[in-house]
N, C-alpha and C. Protein backbone atom coordinates (compact mmCIF):
# COMPACT_ATOMS: atom_id res chain seq x y z
N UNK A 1 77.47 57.34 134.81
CA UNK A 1 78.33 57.07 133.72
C UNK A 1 79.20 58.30 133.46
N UNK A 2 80.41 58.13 133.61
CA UNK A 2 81.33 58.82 132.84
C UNK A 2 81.72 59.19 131.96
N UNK A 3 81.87 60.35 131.18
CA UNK A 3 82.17 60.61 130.00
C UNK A 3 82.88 61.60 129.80
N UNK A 4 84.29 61.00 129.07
CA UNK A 4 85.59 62.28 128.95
C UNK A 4 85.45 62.44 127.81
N UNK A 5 85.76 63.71 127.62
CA UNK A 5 85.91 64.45 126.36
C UNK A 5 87.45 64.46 125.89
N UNK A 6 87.61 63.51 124.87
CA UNK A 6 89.02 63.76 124.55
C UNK A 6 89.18 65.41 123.76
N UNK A 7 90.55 65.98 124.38
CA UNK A 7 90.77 67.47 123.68
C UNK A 7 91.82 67.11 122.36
N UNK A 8 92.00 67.14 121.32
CA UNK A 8 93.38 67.32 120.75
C UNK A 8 94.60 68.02 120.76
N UNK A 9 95.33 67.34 121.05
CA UNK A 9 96.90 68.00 121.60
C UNK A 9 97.01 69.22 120.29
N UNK A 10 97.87 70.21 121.23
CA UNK A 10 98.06 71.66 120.06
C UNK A 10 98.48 71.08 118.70
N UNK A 11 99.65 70.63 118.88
CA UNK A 11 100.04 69.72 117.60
C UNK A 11 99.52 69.99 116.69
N UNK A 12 98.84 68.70 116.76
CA UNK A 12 97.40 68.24 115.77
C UNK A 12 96.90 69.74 114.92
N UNK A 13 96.35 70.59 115.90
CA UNK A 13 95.81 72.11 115.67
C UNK A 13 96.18 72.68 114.46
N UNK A 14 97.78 72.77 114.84
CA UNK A 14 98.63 73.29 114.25
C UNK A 14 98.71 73.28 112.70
N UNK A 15 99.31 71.47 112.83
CA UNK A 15 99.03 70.72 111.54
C UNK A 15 98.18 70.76 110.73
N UNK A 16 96.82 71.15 111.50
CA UNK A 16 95.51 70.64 110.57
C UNK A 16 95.20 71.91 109.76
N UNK A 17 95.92 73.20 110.65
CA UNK A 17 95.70 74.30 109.52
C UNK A 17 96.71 74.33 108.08
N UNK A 18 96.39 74.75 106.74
CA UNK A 18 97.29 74.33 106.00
C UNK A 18 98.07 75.89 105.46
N UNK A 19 99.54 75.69 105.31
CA UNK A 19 100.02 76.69 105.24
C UNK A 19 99.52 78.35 104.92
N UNK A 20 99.07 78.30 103.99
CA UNK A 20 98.38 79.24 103.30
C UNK A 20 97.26 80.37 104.41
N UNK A 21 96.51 79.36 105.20
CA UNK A 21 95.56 79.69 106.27
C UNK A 21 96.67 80.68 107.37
N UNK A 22 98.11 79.59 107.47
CA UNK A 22 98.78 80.32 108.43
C UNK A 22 99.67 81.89 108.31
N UNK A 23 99.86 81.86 107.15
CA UNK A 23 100.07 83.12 106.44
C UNK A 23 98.95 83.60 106.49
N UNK A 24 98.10 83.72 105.97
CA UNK A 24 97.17 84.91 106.38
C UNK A 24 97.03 85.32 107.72
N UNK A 25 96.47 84.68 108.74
CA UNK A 25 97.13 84.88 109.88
C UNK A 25 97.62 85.56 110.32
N UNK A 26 99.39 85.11 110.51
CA UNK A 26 100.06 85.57 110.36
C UNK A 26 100.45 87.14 109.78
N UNK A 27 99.16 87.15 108.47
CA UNK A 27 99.61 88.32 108.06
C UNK A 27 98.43 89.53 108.30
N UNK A 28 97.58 88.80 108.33
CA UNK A 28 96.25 90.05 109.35
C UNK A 28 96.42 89.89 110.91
N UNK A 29 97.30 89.58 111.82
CA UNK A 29 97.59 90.03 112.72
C UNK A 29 99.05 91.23 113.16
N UNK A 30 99.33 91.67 111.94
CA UNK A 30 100.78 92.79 111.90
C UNK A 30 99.50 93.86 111.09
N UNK A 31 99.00 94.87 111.89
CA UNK A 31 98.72 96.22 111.47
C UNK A 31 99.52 96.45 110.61
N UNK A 32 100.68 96.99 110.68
CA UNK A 32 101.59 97.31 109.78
C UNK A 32 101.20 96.54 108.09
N UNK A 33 101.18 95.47 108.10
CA UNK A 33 101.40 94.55 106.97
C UNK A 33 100.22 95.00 105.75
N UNK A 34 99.41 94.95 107.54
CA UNK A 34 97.54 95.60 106.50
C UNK A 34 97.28 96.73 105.89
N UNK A 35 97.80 97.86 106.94
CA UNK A 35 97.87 99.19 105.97
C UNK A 35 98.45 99.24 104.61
N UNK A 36 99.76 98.80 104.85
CA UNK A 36 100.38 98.82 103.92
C UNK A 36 99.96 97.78 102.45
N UNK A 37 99.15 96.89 102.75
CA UNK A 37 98.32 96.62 101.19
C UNK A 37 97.49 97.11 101.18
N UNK A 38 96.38 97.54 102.63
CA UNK A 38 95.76 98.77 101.70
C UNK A 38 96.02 99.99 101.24
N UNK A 39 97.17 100.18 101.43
CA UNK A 39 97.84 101.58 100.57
C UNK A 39 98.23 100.78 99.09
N UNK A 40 98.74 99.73 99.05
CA UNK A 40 99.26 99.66 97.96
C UNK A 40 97.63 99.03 97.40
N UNK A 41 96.56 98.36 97.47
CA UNK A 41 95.34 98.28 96.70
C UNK A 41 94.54 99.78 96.04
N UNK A 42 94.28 101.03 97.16
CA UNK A 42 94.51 102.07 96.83
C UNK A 42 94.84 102.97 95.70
N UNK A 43 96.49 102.58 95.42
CA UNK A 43 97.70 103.16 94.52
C UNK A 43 97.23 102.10 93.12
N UNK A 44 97.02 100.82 93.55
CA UNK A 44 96.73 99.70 92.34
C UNK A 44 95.28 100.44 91.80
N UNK A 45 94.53 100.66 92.57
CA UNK A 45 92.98 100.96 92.02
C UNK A 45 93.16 102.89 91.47
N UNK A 46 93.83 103.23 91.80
CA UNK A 46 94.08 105.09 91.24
C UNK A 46 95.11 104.58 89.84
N UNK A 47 95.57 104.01 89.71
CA UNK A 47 96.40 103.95 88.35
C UNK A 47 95.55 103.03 87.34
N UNK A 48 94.69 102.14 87.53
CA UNK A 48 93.88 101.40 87.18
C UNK A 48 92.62 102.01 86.36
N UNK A 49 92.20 103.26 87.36
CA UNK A 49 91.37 103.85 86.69
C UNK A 49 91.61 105.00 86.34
N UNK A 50 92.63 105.39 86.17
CA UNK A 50 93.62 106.83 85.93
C UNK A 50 92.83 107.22 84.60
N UNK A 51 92.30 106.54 83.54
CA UNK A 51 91.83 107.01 82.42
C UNK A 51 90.44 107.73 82.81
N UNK A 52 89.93 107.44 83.37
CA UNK A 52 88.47 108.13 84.12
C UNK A 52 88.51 109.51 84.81
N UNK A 53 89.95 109.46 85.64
CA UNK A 53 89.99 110.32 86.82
C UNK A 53 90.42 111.73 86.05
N UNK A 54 91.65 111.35 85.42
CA UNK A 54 92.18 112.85 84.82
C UNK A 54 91.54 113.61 83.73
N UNK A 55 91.54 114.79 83.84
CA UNK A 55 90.69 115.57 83.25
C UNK A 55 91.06 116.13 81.56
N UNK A 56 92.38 115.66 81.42
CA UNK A 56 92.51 116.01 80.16
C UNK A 56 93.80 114.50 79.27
N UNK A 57 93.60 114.61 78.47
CA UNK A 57 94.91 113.12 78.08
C UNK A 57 96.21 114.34 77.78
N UNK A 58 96.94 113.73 78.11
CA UNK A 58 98.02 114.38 77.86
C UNK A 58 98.95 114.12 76.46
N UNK A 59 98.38 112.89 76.20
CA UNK A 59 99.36 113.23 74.49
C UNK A 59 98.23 113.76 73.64
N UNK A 60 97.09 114.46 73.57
CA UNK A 60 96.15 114.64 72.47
C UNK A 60 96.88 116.03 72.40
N UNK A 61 97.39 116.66 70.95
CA UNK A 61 97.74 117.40 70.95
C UNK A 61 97.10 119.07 70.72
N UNK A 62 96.15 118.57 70.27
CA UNK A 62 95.22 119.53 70.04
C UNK A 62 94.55 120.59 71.06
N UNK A 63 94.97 119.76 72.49
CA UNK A 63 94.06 120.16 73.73
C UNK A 63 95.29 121.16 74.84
N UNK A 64 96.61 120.56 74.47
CA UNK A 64 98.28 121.08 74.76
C UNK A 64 98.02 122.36 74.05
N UNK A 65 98.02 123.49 75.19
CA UNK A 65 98.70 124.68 74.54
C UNK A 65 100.00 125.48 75.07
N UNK A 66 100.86 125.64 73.50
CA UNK A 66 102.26 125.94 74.10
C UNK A 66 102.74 126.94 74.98
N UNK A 67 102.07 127.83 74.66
CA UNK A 67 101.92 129.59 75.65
C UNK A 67 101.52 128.88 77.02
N UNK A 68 101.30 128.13 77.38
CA UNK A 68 101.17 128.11 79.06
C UNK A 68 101.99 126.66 79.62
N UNK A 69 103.09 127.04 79.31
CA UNK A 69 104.01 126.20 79.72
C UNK A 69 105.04 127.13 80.49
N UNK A 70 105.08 128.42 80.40
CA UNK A 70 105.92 128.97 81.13
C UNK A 70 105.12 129.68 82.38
N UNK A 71 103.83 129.28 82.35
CA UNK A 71 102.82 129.92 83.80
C UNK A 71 102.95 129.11 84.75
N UNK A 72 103.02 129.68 85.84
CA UNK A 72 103.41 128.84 87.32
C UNK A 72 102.02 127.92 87.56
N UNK A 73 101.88 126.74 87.93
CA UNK A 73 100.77 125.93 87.86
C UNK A 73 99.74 126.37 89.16
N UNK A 74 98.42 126.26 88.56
CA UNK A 74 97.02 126.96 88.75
C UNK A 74 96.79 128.21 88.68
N UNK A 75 97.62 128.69 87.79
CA UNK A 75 97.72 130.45 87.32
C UNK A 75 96.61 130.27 86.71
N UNK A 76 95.36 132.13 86.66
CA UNK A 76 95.07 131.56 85.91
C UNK A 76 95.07 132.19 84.08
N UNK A 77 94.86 131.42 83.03
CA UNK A 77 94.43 131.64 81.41
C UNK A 77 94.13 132.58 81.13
N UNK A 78 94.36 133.23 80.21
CA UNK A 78 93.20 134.58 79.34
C UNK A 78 91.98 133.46 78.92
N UNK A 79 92.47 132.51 77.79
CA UNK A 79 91.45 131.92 77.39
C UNK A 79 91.31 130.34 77.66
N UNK A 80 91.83 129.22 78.41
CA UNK A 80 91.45 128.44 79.09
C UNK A 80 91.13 128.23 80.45
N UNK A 81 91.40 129.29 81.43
CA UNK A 81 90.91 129.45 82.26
C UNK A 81 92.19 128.50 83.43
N UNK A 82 92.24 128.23 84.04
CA UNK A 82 92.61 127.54 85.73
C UNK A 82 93.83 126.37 84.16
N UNK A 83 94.89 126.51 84.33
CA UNK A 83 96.10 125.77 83.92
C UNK A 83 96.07 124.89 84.50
């Protein structure tokens, strides 16, 4: 007894994926495309948590001192130490 295996024409293939599937694809096969959102997820996740990372707020005024605004940056303080 014989028995063929019908294949489905590319076509079909094609069709049956739905746009969305083909863009991705499409878009995880360009290196280029990938770095470049993971640089920009990266840049999204460092501004995101920017309140955590930096070491001092910059509008609290109390913490701003005016005398070291004219020191070249990482000079260092008499009395705060590393600018």
């Amino acid at each position: 007894m014989n028995v063929t295996a019908k294949v489905a024409p590319a076509n079909t293939l094609l069709q049956a994926q739905s746009p969305w599937r083909r863009v991705i694809v499409d878009f995880m096969s360009s290196t280029t495309a990938v770095v470049g959102l993971l640089l920009l997820l990266v840049i999204v996740l460092v501004a995101a948590f920017a309140p955590w990372i930096v070491l001092q707020n910059p509008y609290d005024l109390m913490q701003l001192n005016v005398m070291d605004a004219r020191m070249p940056p990482g000079s260092l303080n008499m009395d705060s130490g590393y600018t």
